[in-house]
PDB file of N, CA and C in Angstrom:
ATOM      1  N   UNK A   1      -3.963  12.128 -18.289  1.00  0.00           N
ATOM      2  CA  UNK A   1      -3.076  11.485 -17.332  1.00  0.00           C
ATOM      3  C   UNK A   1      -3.850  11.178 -16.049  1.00  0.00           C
ATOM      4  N   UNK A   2      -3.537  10.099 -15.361  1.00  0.00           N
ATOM      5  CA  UNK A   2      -3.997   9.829 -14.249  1.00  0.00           C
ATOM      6  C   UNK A   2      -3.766  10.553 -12.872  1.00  0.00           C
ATOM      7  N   UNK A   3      -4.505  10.926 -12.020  1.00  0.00           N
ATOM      8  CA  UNK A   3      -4.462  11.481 -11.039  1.00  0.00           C
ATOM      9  C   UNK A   3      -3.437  10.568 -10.086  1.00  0.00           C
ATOM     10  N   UNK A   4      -2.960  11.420  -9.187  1.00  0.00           N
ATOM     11  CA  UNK A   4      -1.760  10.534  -8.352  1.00  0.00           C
ATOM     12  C   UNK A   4      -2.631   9.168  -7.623  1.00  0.00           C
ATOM     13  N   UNK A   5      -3.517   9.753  -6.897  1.00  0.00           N
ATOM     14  CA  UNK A   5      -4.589   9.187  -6.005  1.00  0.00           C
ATOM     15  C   UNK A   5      -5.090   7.975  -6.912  1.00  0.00           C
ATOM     16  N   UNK A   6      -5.449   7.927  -7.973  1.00  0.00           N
ATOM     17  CA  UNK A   6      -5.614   6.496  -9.141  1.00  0.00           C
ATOM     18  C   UNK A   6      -4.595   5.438  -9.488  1.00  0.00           C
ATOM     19  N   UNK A   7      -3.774   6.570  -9.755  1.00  0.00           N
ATOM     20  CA  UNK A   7      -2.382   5.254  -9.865  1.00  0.00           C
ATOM     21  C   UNK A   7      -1.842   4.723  -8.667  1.00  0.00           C
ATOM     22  N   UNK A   8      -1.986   5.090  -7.866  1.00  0.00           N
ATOM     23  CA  UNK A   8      -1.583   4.510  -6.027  1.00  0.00           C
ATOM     24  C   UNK A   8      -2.756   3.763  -5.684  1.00  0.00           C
ATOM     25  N   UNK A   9      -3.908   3.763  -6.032  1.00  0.00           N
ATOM     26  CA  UNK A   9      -5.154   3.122  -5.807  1.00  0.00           C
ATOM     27  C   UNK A   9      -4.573   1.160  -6.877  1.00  0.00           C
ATOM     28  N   UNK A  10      -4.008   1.859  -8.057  1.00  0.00           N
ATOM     29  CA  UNK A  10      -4.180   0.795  -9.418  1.00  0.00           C
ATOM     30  C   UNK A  10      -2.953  -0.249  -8.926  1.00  0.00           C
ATOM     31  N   UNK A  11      -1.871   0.684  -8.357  1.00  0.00           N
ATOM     32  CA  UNK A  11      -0.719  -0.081  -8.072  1.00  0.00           C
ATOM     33  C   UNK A  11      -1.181  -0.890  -6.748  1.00  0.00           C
ATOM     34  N   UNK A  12      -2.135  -0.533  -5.700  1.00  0.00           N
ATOM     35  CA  UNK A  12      -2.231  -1.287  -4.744  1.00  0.00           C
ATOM     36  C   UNK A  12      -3.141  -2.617  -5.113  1.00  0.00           C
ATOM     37  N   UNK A  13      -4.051  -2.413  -6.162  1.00  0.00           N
ATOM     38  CA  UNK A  13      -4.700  -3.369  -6.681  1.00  0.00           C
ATOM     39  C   UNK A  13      -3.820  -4.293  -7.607  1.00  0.00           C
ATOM     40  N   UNK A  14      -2.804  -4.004  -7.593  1.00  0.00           N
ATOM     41  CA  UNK A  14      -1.577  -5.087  -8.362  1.00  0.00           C
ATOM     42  C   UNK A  14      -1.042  -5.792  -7.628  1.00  0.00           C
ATOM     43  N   UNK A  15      -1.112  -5.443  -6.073  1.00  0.00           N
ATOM     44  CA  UNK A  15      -0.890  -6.474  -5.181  1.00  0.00           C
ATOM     45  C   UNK A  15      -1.975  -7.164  -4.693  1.00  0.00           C
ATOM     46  N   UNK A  16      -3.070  -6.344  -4.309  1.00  0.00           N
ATOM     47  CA  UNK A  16      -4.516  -7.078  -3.318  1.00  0.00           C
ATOM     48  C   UNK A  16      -5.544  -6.737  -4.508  1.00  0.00           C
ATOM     49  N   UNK A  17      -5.729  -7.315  -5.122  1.00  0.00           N
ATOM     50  CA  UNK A  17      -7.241  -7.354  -6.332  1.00  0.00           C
ATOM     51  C   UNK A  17      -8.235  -7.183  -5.360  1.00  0.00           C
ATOM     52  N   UNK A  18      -8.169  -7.432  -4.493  1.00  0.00           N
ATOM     53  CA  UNK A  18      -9.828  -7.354  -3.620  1.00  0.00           C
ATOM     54  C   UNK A  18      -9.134  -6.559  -2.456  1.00  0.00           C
ATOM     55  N   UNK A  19      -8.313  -5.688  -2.403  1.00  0.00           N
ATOM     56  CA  UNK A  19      -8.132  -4.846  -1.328  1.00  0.00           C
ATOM     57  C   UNK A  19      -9.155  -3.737  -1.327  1.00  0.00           C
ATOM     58  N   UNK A  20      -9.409  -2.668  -2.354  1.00  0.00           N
ATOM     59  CA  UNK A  20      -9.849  -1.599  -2.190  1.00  0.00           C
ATOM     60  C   UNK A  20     -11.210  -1.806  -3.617  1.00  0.00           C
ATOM     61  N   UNK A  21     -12.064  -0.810  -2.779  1.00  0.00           N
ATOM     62  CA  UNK A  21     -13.075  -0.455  -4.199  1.00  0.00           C
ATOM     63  C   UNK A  21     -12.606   0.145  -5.303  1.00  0.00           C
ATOM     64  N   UNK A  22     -13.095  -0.622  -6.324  1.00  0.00           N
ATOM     65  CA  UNK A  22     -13.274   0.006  -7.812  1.00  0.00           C
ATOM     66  C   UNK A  22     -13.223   1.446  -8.546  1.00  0.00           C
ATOM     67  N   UNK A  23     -13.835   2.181  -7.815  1.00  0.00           N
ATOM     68  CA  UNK A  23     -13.893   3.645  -7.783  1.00  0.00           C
ATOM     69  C   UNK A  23     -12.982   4.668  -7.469  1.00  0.00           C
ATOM     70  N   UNK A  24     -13.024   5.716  -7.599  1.00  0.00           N
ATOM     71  CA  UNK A  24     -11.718   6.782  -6.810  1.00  0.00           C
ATOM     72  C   UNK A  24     -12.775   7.409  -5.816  1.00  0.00           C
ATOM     73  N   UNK A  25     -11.658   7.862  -5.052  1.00  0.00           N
ATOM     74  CA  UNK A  25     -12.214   8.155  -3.587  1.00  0.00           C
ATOM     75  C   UNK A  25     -11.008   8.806  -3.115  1.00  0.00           C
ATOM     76  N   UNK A  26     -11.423   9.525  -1.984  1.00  0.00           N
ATOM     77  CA  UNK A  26     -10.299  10.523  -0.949  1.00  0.00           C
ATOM     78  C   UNK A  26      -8.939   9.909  -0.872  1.00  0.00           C
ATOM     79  N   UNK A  27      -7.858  10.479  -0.564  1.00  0.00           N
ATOM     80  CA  UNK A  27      -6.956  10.212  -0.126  1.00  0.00           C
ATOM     81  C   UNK A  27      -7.513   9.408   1.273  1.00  0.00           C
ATOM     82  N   UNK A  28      -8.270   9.769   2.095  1.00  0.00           N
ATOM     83  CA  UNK A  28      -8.406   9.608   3.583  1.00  0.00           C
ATOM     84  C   UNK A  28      -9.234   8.007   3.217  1.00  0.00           C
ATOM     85  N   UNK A  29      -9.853   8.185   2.024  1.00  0.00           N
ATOM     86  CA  UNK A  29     -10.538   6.689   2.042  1.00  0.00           C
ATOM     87  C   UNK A  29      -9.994   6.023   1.778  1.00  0.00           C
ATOM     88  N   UNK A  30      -8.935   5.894   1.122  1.00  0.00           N
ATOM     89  CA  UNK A  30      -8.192   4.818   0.430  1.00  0.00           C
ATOM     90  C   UNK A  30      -7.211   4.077   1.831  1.00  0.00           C
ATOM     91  N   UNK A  31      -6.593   5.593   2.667  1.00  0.00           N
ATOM     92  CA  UNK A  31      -6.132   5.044   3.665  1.00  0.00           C
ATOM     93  C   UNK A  31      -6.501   4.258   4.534  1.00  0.00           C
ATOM     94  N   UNK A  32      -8.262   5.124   5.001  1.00  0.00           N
ATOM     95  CA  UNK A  32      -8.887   3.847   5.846  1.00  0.00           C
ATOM     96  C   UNK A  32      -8.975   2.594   5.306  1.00  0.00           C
ATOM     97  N   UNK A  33      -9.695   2.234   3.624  1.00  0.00           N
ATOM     98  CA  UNK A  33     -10.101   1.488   3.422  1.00  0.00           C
ATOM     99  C   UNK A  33      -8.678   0.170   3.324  1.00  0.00           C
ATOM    100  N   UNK A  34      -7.432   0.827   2.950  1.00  0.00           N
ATOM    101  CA  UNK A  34      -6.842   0.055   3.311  1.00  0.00           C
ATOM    102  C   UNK A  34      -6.124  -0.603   4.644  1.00  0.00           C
ATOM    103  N   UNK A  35      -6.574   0.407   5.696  1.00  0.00           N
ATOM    104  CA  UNK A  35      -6.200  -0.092   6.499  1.00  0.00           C
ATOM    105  C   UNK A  35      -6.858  -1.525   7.800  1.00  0.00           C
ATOM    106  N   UNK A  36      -8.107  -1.047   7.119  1.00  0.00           N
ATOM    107  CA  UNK A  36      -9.301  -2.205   7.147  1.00  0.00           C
ATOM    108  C   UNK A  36      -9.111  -3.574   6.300  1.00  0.00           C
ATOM    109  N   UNK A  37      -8.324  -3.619   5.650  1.00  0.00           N
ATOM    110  CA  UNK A  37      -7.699  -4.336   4.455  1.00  0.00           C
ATOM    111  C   UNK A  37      -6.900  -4.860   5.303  1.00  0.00           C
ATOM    112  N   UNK A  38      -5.934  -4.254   5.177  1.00  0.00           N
ATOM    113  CA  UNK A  38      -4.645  -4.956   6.150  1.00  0.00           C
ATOM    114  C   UNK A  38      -5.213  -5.621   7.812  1.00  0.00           C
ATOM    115  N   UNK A  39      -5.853  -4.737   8.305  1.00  0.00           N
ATOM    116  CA  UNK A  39      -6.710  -5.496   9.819  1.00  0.00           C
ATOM    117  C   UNK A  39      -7.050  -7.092   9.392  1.00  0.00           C
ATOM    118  N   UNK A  40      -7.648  -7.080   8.193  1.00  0.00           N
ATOM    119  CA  UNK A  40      -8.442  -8.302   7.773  1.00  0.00           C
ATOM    120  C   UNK A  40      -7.026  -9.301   7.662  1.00  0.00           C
ATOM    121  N   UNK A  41      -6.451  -8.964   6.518  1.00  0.00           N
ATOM    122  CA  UNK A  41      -4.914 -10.071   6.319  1.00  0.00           C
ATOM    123  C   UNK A  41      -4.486 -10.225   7.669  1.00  0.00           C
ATOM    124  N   UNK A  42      -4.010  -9.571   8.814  1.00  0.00           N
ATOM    125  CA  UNK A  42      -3.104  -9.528   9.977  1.00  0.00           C
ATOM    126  C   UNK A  42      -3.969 -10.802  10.786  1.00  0.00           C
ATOM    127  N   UNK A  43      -5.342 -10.541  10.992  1.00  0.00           N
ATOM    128  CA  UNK A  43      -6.300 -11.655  11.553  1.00  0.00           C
ATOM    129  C   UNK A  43      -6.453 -13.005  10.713  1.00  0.00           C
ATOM    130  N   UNK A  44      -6.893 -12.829   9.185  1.00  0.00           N
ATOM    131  CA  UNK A  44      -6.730 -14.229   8.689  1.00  0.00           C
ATOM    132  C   UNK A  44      -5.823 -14.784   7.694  1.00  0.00           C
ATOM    133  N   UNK A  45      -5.224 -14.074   6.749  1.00  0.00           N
ATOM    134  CA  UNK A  45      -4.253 -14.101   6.250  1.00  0.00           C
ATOM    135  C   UNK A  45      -2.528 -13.536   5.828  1.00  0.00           C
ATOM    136  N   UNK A  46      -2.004 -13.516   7.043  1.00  0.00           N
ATOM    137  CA  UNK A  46      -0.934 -13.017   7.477  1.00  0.00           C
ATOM    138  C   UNK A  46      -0.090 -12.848   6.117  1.00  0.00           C
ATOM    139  N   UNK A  47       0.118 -14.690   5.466  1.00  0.00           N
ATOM    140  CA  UNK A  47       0.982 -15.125   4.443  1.00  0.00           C
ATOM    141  C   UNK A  47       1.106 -13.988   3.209  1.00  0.00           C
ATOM    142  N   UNK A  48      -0.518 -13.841   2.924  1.00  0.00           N
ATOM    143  CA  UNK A  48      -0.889 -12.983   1.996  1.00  0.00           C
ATOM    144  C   UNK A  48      -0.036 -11.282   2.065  1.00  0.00           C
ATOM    145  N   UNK A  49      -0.298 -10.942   3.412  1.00  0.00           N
ATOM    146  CA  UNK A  49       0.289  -9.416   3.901  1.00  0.00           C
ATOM    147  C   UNK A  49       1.796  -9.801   3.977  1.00  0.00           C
ATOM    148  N   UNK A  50       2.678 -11.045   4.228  1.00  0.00           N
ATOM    149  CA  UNK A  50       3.862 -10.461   4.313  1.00  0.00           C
ATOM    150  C   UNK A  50       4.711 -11.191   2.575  1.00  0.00           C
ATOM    151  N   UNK A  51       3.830 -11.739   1.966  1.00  0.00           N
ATOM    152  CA  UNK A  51       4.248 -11.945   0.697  1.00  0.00           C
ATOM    153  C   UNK A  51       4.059 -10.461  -0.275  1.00  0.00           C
ATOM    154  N   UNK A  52       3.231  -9.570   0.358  1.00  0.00           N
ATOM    155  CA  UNK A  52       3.004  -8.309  -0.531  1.00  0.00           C
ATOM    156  C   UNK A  52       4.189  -7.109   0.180  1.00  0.00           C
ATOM    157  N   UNK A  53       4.197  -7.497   1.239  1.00  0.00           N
ATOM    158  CA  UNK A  53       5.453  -6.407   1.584  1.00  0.00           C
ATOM    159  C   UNK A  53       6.684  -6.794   1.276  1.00  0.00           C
ATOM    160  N   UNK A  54       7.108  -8.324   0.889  1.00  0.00           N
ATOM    161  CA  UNK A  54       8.437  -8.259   0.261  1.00  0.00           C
ATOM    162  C   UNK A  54       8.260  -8.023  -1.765  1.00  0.00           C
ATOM    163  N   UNK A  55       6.949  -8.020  -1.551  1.00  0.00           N
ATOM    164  CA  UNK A  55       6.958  -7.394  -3.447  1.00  0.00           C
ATOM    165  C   UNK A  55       7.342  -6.083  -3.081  1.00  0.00           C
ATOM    166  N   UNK A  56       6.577  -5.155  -2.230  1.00  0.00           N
ATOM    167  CA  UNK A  56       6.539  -4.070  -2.143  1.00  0.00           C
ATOM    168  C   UNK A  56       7.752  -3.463  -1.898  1.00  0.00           C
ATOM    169  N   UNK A  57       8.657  -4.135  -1.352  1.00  0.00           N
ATOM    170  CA  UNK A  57       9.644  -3.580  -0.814  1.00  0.00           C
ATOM    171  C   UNK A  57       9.746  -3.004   0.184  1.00  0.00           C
ATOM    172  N   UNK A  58       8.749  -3.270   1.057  1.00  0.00           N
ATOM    173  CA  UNK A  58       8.586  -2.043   2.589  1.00  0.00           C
ATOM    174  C   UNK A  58      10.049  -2.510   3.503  1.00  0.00           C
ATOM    175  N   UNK A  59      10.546  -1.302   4.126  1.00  0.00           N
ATOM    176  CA  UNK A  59      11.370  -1.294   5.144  1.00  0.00           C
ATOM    177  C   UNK A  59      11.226  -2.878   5.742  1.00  0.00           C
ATOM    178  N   UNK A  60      12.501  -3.507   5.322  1.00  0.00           N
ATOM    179  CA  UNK A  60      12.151  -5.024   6.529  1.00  0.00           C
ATOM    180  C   UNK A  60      12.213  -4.902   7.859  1.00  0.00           C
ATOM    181  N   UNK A  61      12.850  -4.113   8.563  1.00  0.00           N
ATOM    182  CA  UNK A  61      13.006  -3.832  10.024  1.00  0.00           C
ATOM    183  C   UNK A  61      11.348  -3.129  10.535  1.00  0.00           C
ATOM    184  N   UNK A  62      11.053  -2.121   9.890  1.00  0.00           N
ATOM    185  CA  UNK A  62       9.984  -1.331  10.170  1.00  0.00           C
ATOM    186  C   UNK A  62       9.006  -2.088  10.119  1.00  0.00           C
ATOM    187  N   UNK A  63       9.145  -2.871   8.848  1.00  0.00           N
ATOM    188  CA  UNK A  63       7.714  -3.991   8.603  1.00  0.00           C
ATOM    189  C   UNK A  63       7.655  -5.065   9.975  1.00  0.00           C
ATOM    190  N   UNK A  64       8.901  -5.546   9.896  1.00  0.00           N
ATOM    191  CA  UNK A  64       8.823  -7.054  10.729  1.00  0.00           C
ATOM    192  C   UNK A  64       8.434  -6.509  12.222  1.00  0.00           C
ATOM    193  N   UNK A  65       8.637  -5.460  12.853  1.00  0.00           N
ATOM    194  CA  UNK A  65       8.353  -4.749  13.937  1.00  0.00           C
ATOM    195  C   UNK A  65       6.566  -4.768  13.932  1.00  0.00           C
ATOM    196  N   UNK A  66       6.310  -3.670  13.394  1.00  0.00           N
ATOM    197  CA  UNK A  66       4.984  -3.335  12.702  1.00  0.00           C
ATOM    198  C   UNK A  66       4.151  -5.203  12.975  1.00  0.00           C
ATOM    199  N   UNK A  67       4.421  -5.557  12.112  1.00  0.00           N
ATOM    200  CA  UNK A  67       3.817  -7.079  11.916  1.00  0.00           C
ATOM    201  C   UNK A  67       3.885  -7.760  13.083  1.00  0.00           C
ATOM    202  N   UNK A  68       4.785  -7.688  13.905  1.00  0.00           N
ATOM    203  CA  UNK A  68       4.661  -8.824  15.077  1.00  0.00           C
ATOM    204  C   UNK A  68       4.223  -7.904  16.121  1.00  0.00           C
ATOM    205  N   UNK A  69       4.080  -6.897  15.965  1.00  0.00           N
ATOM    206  CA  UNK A  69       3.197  -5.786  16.748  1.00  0.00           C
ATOM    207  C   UNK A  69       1.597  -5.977  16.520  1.00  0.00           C
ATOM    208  N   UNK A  70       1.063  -6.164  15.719  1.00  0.00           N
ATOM    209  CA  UNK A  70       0.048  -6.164  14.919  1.00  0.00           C
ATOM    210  C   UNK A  70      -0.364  -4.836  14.834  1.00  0.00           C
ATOM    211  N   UNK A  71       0.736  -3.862  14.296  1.00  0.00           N
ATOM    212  CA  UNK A  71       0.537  -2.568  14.293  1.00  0.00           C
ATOM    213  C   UNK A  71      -0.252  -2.295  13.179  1.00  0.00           C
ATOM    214  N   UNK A  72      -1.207  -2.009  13.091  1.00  0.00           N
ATOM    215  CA  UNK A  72      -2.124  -1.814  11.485  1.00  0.00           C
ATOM    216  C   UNK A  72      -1.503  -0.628  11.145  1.00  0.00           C
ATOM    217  N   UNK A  73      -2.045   0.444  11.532  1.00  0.00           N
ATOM    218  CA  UNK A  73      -1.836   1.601  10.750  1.00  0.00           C
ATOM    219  C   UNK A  73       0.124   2.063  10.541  1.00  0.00           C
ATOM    220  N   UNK A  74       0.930   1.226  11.081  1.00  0.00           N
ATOM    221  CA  UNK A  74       2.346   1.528  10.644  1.00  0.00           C
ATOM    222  C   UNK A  74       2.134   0.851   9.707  1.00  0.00           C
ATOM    223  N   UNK A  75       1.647  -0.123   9.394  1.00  0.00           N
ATOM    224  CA  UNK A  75       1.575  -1.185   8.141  1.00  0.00           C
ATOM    225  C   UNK A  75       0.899  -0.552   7.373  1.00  0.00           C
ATOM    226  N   UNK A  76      -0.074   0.394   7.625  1.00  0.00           N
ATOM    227  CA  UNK A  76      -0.626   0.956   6.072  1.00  0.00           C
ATOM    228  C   UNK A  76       0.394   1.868   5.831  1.00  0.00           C
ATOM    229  N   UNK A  77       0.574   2.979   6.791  1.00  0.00           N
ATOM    230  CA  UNK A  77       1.150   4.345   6.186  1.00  0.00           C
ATOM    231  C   UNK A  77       2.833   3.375   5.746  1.00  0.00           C
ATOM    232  N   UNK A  78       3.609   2.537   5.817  1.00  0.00           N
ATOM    233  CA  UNK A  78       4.370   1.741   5.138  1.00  0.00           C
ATOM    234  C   UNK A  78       4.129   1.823   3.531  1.00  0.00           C
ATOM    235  N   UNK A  79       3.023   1.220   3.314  1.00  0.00           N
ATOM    236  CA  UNK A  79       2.338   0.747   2.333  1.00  0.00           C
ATOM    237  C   UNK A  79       2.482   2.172   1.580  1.00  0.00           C
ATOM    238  N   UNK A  80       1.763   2.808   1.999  1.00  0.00           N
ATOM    239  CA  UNK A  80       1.570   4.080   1.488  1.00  0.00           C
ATOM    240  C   UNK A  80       2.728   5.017   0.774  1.00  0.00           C
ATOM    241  N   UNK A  81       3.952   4.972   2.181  1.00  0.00           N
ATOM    242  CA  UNK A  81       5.110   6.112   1.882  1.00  0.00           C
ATOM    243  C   UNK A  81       6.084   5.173   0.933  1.00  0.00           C
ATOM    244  N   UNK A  82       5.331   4.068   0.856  1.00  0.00           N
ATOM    245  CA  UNK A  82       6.179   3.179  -0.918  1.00  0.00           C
ATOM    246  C   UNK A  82       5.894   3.604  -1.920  1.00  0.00           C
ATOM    247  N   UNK A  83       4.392   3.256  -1.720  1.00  0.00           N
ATOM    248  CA  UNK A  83       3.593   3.739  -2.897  1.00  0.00           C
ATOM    249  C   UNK A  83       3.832   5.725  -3.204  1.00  0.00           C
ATOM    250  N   UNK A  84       3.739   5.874  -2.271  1.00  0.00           N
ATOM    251  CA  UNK A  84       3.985   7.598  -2.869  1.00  0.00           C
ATOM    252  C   UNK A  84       5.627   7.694  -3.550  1.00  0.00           C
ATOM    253  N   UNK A  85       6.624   7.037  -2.584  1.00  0.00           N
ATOM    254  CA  UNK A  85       7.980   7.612  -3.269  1.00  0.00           C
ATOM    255  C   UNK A  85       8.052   6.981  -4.592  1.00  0.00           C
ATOM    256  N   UNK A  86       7.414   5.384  -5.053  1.00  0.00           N
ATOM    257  CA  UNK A  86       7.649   4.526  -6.306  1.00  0.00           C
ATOM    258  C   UNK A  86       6.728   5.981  -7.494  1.00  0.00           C
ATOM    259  N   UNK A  87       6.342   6.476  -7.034  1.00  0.00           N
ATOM    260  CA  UNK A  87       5.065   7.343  -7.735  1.00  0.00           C
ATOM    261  C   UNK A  87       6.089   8.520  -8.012  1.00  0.00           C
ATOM    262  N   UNK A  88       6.777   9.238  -6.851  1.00  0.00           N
ATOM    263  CA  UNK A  88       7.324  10.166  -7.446  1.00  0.00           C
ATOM    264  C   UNK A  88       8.362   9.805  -8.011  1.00  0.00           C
ATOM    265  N   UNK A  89       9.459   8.529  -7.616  1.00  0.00           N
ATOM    266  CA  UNK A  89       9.887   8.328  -9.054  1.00  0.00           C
ATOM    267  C   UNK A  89       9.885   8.359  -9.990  1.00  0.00           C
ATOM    268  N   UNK A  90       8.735   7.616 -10.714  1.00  0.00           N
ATOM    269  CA  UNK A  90       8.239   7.627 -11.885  1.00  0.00           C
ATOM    270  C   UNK A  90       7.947   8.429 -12.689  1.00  0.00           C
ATOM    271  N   UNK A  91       7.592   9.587 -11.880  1.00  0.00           N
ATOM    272  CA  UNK A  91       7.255  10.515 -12.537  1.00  0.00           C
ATOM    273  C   UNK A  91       8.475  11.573 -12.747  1.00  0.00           C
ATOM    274  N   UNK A  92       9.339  11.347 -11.691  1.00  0.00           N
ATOM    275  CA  UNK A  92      10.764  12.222 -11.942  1.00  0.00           C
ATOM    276  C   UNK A  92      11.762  11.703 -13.119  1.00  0.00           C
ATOM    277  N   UNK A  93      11.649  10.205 -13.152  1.00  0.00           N
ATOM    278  CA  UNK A  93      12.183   9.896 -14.748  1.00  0.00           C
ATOM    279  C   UNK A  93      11.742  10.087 -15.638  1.00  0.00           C
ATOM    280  N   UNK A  94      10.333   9.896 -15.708  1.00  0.00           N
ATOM    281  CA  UNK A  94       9.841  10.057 -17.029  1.00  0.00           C
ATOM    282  C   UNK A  94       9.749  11.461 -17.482  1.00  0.00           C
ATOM    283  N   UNK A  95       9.580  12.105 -17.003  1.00  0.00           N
ATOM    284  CA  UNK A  95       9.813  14.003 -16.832  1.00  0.00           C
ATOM    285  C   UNK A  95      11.458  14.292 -17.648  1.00  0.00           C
ATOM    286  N   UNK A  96      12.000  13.673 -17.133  1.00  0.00           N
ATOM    287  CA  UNK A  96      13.365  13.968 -17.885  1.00  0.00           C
ATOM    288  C   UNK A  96      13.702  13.528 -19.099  1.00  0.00           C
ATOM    289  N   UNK A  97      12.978  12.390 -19.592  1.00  0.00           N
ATOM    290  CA  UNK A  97      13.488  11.539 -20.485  1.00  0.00           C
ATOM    291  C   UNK A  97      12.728  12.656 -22.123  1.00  0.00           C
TER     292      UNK A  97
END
């Protein structure tokens, strides 16, 4: 089975193919590296970052704040506390079934 940290890495690469490296790496890297990620979209491709937060489903109030803030790091840890709760979902259904 996959480590949590892989499948939150795999699912973010289902939105940004060229967001993060190939490899597994820290919790702390994935955060920076995405948050260096998102810096990059906010400066040149905005369209890109707010077409992935309505896949994602992030908070629209929190996001649209965040975004016209050019708040990076609310926009990652966003990103993130999706990706962790869609994760423990998944794993709380499939556990039961």
């Amino acid at each position: 089975m996959d480590s949590d940290l892989t499948i939150v890495q795999n699912s973010i690469h289902s939105y940004w193919d060229d967001a993060l490296p190939q490899e597994s790496f820290s919790w702390e890297d994935l955060e920076e590296n995405l948050r260096k990620f998102i810096a990059h979209l906010l400066q040149k491709f905005p369209e890109r970052l707010l077409q992935a937060a309505y896949r994602l489903d992030l908070p629209e109030k929190s996001f649209t704040e965040a975004f016209y803030n050019q708040d990076v790091n609310k926009i990652t840890s966003l990103v993130l506390e999706r990706e962790q709760k869609r994760l423990y979902f998944r794993k709380k259904y499939s556990d039961s079934q």
